[in-house]
Protein backbone atom coordinates (compact mmCIF):
# COMPACT_ATOMS: atom_id res chain seq x y z
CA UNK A 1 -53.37 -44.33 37.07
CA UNK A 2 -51.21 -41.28 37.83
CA UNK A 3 -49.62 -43.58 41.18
CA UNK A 4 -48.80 -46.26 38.50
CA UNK A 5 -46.73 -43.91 36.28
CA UNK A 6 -45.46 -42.10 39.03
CA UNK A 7 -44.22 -45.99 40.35
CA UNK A 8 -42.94 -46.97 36.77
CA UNK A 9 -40.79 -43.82 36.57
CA UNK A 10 -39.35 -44.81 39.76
CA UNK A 11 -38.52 -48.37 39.13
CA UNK A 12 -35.09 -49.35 37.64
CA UNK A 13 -36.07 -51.19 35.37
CA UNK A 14 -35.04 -48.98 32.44
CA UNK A 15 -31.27 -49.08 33.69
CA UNK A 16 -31.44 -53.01 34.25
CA UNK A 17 -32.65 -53.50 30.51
CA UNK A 18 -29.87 -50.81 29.44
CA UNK A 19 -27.55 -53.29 31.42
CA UNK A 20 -28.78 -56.17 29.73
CA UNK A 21 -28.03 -54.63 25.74
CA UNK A 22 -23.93 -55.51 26.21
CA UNK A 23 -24.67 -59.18 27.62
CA UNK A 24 -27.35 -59.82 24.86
CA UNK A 25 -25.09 -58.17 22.36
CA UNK A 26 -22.24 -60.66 23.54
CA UNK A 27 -24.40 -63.33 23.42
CA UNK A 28 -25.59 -62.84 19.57
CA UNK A 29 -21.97 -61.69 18.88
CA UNK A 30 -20.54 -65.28 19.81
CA UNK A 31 -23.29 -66.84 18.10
CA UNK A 32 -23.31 -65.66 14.51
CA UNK A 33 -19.63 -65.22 14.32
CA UNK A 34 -18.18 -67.38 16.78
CA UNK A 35 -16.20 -70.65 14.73
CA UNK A 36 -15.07 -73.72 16.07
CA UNK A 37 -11.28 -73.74 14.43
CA UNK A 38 -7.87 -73.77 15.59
CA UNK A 39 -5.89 -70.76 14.58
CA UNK A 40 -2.58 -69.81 14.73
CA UNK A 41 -1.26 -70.15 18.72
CA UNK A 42 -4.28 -72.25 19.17
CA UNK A 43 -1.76 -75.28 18.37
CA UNK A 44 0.58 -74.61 20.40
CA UNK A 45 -1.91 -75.49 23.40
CA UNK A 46 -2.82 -78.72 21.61
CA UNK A 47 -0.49 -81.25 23.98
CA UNK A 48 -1.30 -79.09 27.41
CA UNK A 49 -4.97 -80.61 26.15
CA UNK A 50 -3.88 -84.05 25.56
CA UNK A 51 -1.69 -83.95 28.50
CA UNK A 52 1.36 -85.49 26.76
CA UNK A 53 3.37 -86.03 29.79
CA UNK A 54 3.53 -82.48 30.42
CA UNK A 55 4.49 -81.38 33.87
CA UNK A 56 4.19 -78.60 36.06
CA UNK A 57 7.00 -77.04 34.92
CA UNK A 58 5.66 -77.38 31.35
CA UNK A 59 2.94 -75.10 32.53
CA UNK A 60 5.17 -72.15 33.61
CA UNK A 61 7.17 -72.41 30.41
CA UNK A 62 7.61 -69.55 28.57
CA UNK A 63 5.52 -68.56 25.15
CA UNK A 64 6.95 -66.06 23.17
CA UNK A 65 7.61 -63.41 26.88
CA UNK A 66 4.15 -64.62 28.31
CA UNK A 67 4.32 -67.19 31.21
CA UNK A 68 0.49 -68.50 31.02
CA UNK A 69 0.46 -70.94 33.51
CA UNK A 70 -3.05 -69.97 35.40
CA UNK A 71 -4.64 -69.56 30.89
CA UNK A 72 -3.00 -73.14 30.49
CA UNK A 73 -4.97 -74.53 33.64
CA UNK A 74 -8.03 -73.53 32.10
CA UNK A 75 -8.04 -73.79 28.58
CA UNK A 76 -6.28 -77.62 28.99
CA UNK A 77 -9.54 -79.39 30.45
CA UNK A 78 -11.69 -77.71 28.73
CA UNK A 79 -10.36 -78.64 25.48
CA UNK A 80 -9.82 -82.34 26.22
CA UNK A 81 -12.85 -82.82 27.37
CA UNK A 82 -14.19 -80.95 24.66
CA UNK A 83 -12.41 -82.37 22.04
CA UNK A 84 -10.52 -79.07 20.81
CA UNK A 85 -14.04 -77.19 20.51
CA UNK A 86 -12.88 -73.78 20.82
CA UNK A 87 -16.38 -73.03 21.29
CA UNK A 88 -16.65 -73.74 24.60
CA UNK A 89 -13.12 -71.81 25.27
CA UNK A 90 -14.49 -68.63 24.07
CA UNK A 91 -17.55 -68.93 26.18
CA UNK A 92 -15.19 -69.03 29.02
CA UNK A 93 -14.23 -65.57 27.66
CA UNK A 94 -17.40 -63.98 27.35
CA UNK A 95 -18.02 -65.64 30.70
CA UNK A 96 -15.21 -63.35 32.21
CA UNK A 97 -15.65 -60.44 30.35
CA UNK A 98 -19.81 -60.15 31.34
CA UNK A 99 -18.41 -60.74 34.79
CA UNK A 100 -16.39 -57.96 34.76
CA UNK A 101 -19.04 -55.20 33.01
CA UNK A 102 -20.83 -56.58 36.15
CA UNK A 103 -18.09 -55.26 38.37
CA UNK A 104 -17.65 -52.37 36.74
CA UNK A 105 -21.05 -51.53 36.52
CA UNK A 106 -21.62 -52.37 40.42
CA UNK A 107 -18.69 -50.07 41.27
CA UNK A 108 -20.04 -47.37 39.31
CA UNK A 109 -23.23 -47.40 41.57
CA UNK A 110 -21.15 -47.94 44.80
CA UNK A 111 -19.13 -44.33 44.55
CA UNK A 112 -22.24 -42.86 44.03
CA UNK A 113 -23.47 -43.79 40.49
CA UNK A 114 -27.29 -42.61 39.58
CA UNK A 115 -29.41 -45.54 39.08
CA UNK A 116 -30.12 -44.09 36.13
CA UNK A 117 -27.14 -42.93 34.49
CA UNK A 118 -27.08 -45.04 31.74
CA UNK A 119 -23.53 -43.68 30.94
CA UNK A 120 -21.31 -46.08 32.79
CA UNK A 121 -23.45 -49.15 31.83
CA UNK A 122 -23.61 -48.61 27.75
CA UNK A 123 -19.80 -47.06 27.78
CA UNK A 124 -17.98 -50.42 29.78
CA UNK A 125 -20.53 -52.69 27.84
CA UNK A 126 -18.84 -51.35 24.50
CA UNK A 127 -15.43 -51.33 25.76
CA UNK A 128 -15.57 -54.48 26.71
CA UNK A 129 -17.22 -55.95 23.68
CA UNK A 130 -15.88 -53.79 21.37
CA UNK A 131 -15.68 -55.46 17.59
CA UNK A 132 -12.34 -53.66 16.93
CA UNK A 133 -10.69 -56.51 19.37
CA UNK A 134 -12.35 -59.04 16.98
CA UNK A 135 -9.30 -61.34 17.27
CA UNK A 136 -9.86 -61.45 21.34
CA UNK A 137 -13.83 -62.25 20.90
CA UNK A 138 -12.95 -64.90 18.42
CA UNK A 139 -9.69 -66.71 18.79
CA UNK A 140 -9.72 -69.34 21.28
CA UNK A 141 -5.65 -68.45 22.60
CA UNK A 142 -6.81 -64.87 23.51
CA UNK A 143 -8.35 -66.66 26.95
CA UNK A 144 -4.42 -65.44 28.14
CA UNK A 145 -5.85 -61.62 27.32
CA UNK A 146 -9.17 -62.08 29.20
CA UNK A 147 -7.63 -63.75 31.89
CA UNK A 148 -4.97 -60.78 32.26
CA UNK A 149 -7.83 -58.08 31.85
CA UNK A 150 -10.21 -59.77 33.98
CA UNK A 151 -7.73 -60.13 36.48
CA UNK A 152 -6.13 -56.92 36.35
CA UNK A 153 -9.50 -55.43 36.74
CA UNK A 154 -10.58 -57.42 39.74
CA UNK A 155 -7.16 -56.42 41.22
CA UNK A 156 -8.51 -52.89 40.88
CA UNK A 157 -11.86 -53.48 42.21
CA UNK A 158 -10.95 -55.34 45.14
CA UNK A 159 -8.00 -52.68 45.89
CA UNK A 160 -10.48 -49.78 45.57
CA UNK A 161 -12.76 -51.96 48.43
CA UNK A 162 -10.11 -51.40 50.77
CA UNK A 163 -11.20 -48.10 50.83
CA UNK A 164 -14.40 -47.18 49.86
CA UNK A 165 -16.03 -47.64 53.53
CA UNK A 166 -13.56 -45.39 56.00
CA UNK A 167 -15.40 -47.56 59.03
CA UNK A 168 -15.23 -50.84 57.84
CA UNK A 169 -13.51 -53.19 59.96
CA UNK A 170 -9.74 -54.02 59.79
CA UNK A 171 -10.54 -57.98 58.79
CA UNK A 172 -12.68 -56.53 55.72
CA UNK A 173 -9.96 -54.64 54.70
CA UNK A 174 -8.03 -57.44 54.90
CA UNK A 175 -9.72 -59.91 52.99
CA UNK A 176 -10.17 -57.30 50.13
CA UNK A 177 -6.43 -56.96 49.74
CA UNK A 178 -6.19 -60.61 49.79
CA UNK A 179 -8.65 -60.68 46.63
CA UNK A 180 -6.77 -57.92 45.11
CA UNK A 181 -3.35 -59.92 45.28
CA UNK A 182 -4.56 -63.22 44.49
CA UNK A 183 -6.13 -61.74 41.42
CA UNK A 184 -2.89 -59.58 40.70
CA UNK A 185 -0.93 -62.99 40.54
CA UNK A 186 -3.43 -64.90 38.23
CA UNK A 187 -2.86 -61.67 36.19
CA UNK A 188 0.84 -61.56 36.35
CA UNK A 189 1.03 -65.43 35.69
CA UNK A 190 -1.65 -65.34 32.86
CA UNK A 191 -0.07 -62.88 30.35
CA UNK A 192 3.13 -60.78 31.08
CA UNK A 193 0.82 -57.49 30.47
CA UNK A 194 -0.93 -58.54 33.63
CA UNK A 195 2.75 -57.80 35.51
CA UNK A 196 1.40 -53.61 35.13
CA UNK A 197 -1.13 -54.59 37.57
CA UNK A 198 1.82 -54.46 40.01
CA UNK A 199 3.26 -50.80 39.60
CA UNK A 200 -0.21 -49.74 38.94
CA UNK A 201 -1.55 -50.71 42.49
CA UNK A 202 1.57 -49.41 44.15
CA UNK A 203 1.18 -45.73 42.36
CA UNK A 204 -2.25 -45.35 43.04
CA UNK A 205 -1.54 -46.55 46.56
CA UNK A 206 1.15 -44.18 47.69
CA UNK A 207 -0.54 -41.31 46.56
CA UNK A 208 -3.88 -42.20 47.86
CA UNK A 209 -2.45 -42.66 51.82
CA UNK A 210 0.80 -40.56 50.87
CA UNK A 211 2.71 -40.74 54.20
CA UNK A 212 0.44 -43.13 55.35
CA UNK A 213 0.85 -46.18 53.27
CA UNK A 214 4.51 -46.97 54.23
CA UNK A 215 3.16 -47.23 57.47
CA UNK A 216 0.51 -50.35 56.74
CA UNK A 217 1.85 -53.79 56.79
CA UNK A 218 0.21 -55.05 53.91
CA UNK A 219 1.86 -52.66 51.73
CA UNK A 220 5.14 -53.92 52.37
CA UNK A 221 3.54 -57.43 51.60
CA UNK A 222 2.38 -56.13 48.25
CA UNK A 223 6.02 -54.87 47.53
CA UNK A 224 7.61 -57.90 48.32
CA UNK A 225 5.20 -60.23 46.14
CA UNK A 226 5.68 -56.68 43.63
CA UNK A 227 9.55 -57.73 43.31
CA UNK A 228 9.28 -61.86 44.02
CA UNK A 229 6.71 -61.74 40.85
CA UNK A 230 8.84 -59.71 38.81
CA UNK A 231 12.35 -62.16 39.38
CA UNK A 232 10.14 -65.21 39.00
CA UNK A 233 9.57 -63.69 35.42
CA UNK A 234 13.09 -62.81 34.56
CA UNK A 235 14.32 -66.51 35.11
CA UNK A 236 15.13 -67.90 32.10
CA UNK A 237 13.54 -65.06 30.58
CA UNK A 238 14.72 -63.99 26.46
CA UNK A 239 17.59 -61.50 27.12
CA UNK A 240 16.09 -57.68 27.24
CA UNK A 241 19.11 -56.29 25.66
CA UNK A 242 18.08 -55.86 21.87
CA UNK A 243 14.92 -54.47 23.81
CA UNK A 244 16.69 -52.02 26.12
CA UNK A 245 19.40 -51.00 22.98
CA UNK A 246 16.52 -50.56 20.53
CA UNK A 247 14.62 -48.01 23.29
CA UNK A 248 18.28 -46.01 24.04
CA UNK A 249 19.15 -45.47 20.14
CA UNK A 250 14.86 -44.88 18.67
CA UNK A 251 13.44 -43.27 21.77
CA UNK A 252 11.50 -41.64 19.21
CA UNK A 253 9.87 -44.68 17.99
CA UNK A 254 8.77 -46.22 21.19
CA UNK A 255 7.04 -42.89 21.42
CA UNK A 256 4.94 -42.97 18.39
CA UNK A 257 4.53 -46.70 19.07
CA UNK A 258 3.03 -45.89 22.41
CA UNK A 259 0.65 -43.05 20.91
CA UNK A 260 -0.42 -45.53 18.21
CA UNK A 261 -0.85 -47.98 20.60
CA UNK A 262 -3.30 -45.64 22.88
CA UNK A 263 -5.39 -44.70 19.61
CA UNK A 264 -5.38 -47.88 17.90
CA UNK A 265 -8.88 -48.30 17.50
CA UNK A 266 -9.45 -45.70 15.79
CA UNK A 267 -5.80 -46.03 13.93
CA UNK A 268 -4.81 -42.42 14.58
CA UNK A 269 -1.56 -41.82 16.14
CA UNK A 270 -2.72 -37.97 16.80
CA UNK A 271 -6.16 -39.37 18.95
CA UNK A 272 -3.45 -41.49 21.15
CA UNK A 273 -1.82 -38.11 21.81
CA UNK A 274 -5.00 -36.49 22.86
CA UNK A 275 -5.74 -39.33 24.91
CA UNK A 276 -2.37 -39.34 26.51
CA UNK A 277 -3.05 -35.99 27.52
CA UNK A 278 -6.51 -36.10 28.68
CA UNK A 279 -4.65 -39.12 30.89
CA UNK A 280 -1.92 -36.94 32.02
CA UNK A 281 -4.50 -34.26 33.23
CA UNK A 282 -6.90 -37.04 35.04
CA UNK A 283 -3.70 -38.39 36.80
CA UNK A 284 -2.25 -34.55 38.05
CA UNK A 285 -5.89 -34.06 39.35
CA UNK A 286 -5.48 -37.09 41.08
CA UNK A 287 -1.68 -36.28 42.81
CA UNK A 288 -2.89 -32.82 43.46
CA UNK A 289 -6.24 -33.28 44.83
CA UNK A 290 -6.01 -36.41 46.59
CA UNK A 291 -9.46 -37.40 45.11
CA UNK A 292 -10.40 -40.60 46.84
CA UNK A 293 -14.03 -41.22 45.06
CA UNK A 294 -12.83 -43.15 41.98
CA UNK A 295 -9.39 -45.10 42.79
CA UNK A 296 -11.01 -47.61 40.01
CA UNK A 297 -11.02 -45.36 36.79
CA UNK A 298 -7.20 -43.98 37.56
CA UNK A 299 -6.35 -47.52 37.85
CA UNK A 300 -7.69 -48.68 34.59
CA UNK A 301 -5.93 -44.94 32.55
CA UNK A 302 -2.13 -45.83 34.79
CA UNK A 303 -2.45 -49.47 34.10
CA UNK A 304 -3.09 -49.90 30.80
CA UNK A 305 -0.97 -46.54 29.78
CA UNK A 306 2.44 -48.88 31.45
CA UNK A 307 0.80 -51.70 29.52
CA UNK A 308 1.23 -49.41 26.18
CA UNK A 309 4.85 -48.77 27.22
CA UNK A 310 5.99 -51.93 28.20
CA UNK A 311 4.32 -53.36 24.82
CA UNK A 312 6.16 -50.78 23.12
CA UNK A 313 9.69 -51.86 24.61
CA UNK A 314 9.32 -55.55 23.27
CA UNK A 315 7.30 -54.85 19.78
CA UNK A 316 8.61 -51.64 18.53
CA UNK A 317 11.41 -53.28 16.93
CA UNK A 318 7.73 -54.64 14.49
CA UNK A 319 7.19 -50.99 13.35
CA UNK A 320 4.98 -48.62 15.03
CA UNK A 321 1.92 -49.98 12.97
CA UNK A 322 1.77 -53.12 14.75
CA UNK A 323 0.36 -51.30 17.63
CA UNK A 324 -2.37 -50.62 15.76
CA UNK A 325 -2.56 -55.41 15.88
CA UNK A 326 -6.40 -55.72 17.04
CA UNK A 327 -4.69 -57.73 20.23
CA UNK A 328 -4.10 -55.06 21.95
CA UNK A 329 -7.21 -53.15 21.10
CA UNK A 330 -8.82 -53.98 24.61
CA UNK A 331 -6.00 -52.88 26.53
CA UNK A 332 -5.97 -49.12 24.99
CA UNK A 333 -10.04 -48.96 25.39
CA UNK A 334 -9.28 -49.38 29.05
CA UNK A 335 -7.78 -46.06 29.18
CA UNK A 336 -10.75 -45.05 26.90
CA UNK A 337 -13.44 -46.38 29.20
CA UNK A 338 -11.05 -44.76 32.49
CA UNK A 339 -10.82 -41.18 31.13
CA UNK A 340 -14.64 -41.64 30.54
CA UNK A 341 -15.77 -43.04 33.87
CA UNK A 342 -13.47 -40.44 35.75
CA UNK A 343 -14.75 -36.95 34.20
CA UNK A 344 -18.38 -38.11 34.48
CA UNK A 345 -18.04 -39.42 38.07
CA UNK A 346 -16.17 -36.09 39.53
CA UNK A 347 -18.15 -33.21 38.77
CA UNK A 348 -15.80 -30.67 39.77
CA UNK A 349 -13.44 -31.87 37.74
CA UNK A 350 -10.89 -30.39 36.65
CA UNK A 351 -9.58 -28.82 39.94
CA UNK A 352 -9.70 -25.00 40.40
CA UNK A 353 -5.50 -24.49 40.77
CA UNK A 354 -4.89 -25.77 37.20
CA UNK A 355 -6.51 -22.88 35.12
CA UNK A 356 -4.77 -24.57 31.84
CA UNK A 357 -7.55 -27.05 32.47
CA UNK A 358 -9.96 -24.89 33.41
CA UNK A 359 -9.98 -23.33 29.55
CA UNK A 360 -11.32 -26.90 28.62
CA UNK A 361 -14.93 -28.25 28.86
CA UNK A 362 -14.04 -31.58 30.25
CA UNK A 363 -18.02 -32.64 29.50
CA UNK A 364 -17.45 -31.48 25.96
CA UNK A 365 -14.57 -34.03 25.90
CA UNK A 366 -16.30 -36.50 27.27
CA UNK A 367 -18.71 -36.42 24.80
CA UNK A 368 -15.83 -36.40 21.85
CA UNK A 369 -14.73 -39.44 23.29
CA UNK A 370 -17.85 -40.98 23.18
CA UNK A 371 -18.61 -40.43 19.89
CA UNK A 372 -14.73 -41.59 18.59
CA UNK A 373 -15.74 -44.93 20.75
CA UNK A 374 -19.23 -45.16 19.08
CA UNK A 375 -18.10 -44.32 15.71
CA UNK A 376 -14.82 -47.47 16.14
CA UNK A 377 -17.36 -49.61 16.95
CA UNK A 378 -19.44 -49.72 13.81
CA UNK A 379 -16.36 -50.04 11.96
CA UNK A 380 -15.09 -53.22 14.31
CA UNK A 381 -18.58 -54.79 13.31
CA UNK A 382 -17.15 -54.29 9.82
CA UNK A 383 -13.71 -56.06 10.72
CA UNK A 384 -15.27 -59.07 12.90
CA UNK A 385 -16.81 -60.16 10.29
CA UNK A 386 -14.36 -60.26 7.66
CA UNK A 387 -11.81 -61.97 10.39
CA UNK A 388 -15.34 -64.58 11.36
CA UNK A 389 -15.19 -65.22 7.26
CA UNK A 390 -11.00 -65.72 7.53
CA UNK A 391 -11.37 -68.09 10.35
């Protein structure tokens, strides 16, 4: 009797039924509140599903700034052979988005994640399915945001491949970058938030191999598709200049649009200020140690932070309170879910030179954040609902 408890407490099958809560919870979420009704952009995606002599060039055209070429390739067969049941659409989304809590979940374990440390499992599974992005759960034209997300993610997770294992072989290395820029251009090509994915990989890159990455070939190849994918987006993009004039004369306002932005879900502009800075001291760690265990989690906090500013640049013209739009919810949790994953994976964090930091309890803030990201979620359930009613 005592060898067959001794076995049970051994066995992982608590932390593969703690894995299994999100997708079960995704599952029931689409069922009771998923609708099968066009809204809004949905209509504009009506003739890419009837195929009304639309060419390829139809595909790349511009909606609103987003080019959403690769979202258009999906969603356009599956709604004509569906009939417009944007039913099916949005199980394409959950589809991606319990792929990538897979991925996330998988790296966790890979830089040295406890099998059971439920932490990493429950935390992405929220993220990802948090309520508070009700309109991306349940509006069949946010396929472009999963797709971008998805994307940007695998990006990540392939680029952090390249160097988990210091002995792998120089082909493996090789066909993880390859993943990691084929899913950067699906990405770029999906929504124009996927573009961060870009200057995100080439940041954490430099100062991962400092000196060393301008000598590897393939990062010259990812600088050259870096600047081809960037003037393939500015041709016959909407002029920038309102943009770029509205940023030089309210520099204030793009700030408090980008705090709102990175505390939208809880819609305090003050909680995006503590997470910026909780960001900024993750990142100096990063620069200053040359911390090589979780290339993954800085990714997510640097991506999503450019994906706050750049957003900020084209909307803030709106009014700062449009950051707090439940679009964009998913992108700020990212940095959420980042600032998370990276305290509890490095346990010497913060590093011993910065004694500023060292006056904080980083596991004290971990556990703040936890509870702001628990306590946003109970109120999303609230929201979905009302917006599953709307629909």
């Amino acid at each position: 009797m005592q060898n067959l408890i001794s076995k049970l407490k051994e066995s992982n099958i608590s932390f593969v039924v703690v894995c299994l809560i999100p997708v079960i919870y995704s599952i029931l979420y689409l069922k009771f509140l998923g609708v099968n009704a066009l809204h809004a952009d949905d209509f504009t995606q009506i003739p890419f599903a009837m195929n009304a002599g639309l060419g390829i060039s139809d595909f790349f055209a511009r909606h609103d700034t987003h080019i959403e070429f690769f979202s258009r390739l999906v969603l356009a067969p599956i709604l004509r052979v569906t009939y417009l049941n944007v039913l099916w659409l949005l199980c394409v989304v959950y589809l991606l988005l319990n792929v990538l809590y897979a991925l996330l979940v998988s790296r966790n374990l890979k830089i040295g994640g406890r099998v059971r440390d439920f932490v990493v499992p429950l935390f992405a599974g929220m993220v990802i399915f948090h309520p508070m992005q009700f309109s991306n759960l349940l509006w069949a034209s946010a396929i472009i945001v999963a797709m971008s997300v998805f994307f940007s993610c695998a990006s990540m997770y392939f680029f952090q491949s390249m160097f988990m294992n210091l002995n792998s072989s120089k082909s493996s290395r090789i066909i993880s970058f390859t993943l990691c820029w084929s899913c950067a251009v699906i990405a770029a090509f999906s929504q124009t938030q996927g573009l961060a994915i870009w200057p995100t990989i080439t940041i954490v890159w430099i100062f991962h191999e400092r000196k060393f990455a301008l000598k590897n070939p393939l990062f010259y190849i990812w600088l050259a598709s870096f600047i081809s994918c960037y003037m393939m987006h500015m041709i016959q993009t909407v002029s920038a200049e309102s943009s770029i004039s509205a940023v030089i004369h309210n520099p204030i306002t793009l700030i408090l649009y980008f705090l709102s932005f990175l505390g939208n879900y809880t819609h305090y502009l003050l909680f995006g200020l503590f997470i910026f800075c909780i960001s900024i001291a993750i990142i100096t760690d990063f620069i200053c140690s040359n911390r090589v265990k979780d290339l993954l989690s800085l990714s997510l906090i640097i991506n999503y932070m450019l994906v706050a500013a750049l957003t900020g640049v084209g909307r803030m013209q709106l009014g700062i309170y449009q950051a707090d739009s439940s679009r964009y919810v998913g992108f700020s949790l990212m940095v959420l879910l980042g600032c998370i994953n990276y305290i509890h994976s490095n346990n010497n964090f913060p590093i011993n030179r910065f004694k500023i930091f060292n006056r904080l309890n980083f596991k004290t803030i971990e556990i703040i954040l936890a509870l702001v990201l628990i306590a946003s979620f109970s109120v999303g359930i609230h929201k979905s609902l009302n917006f599953s009613e709307f629909m």
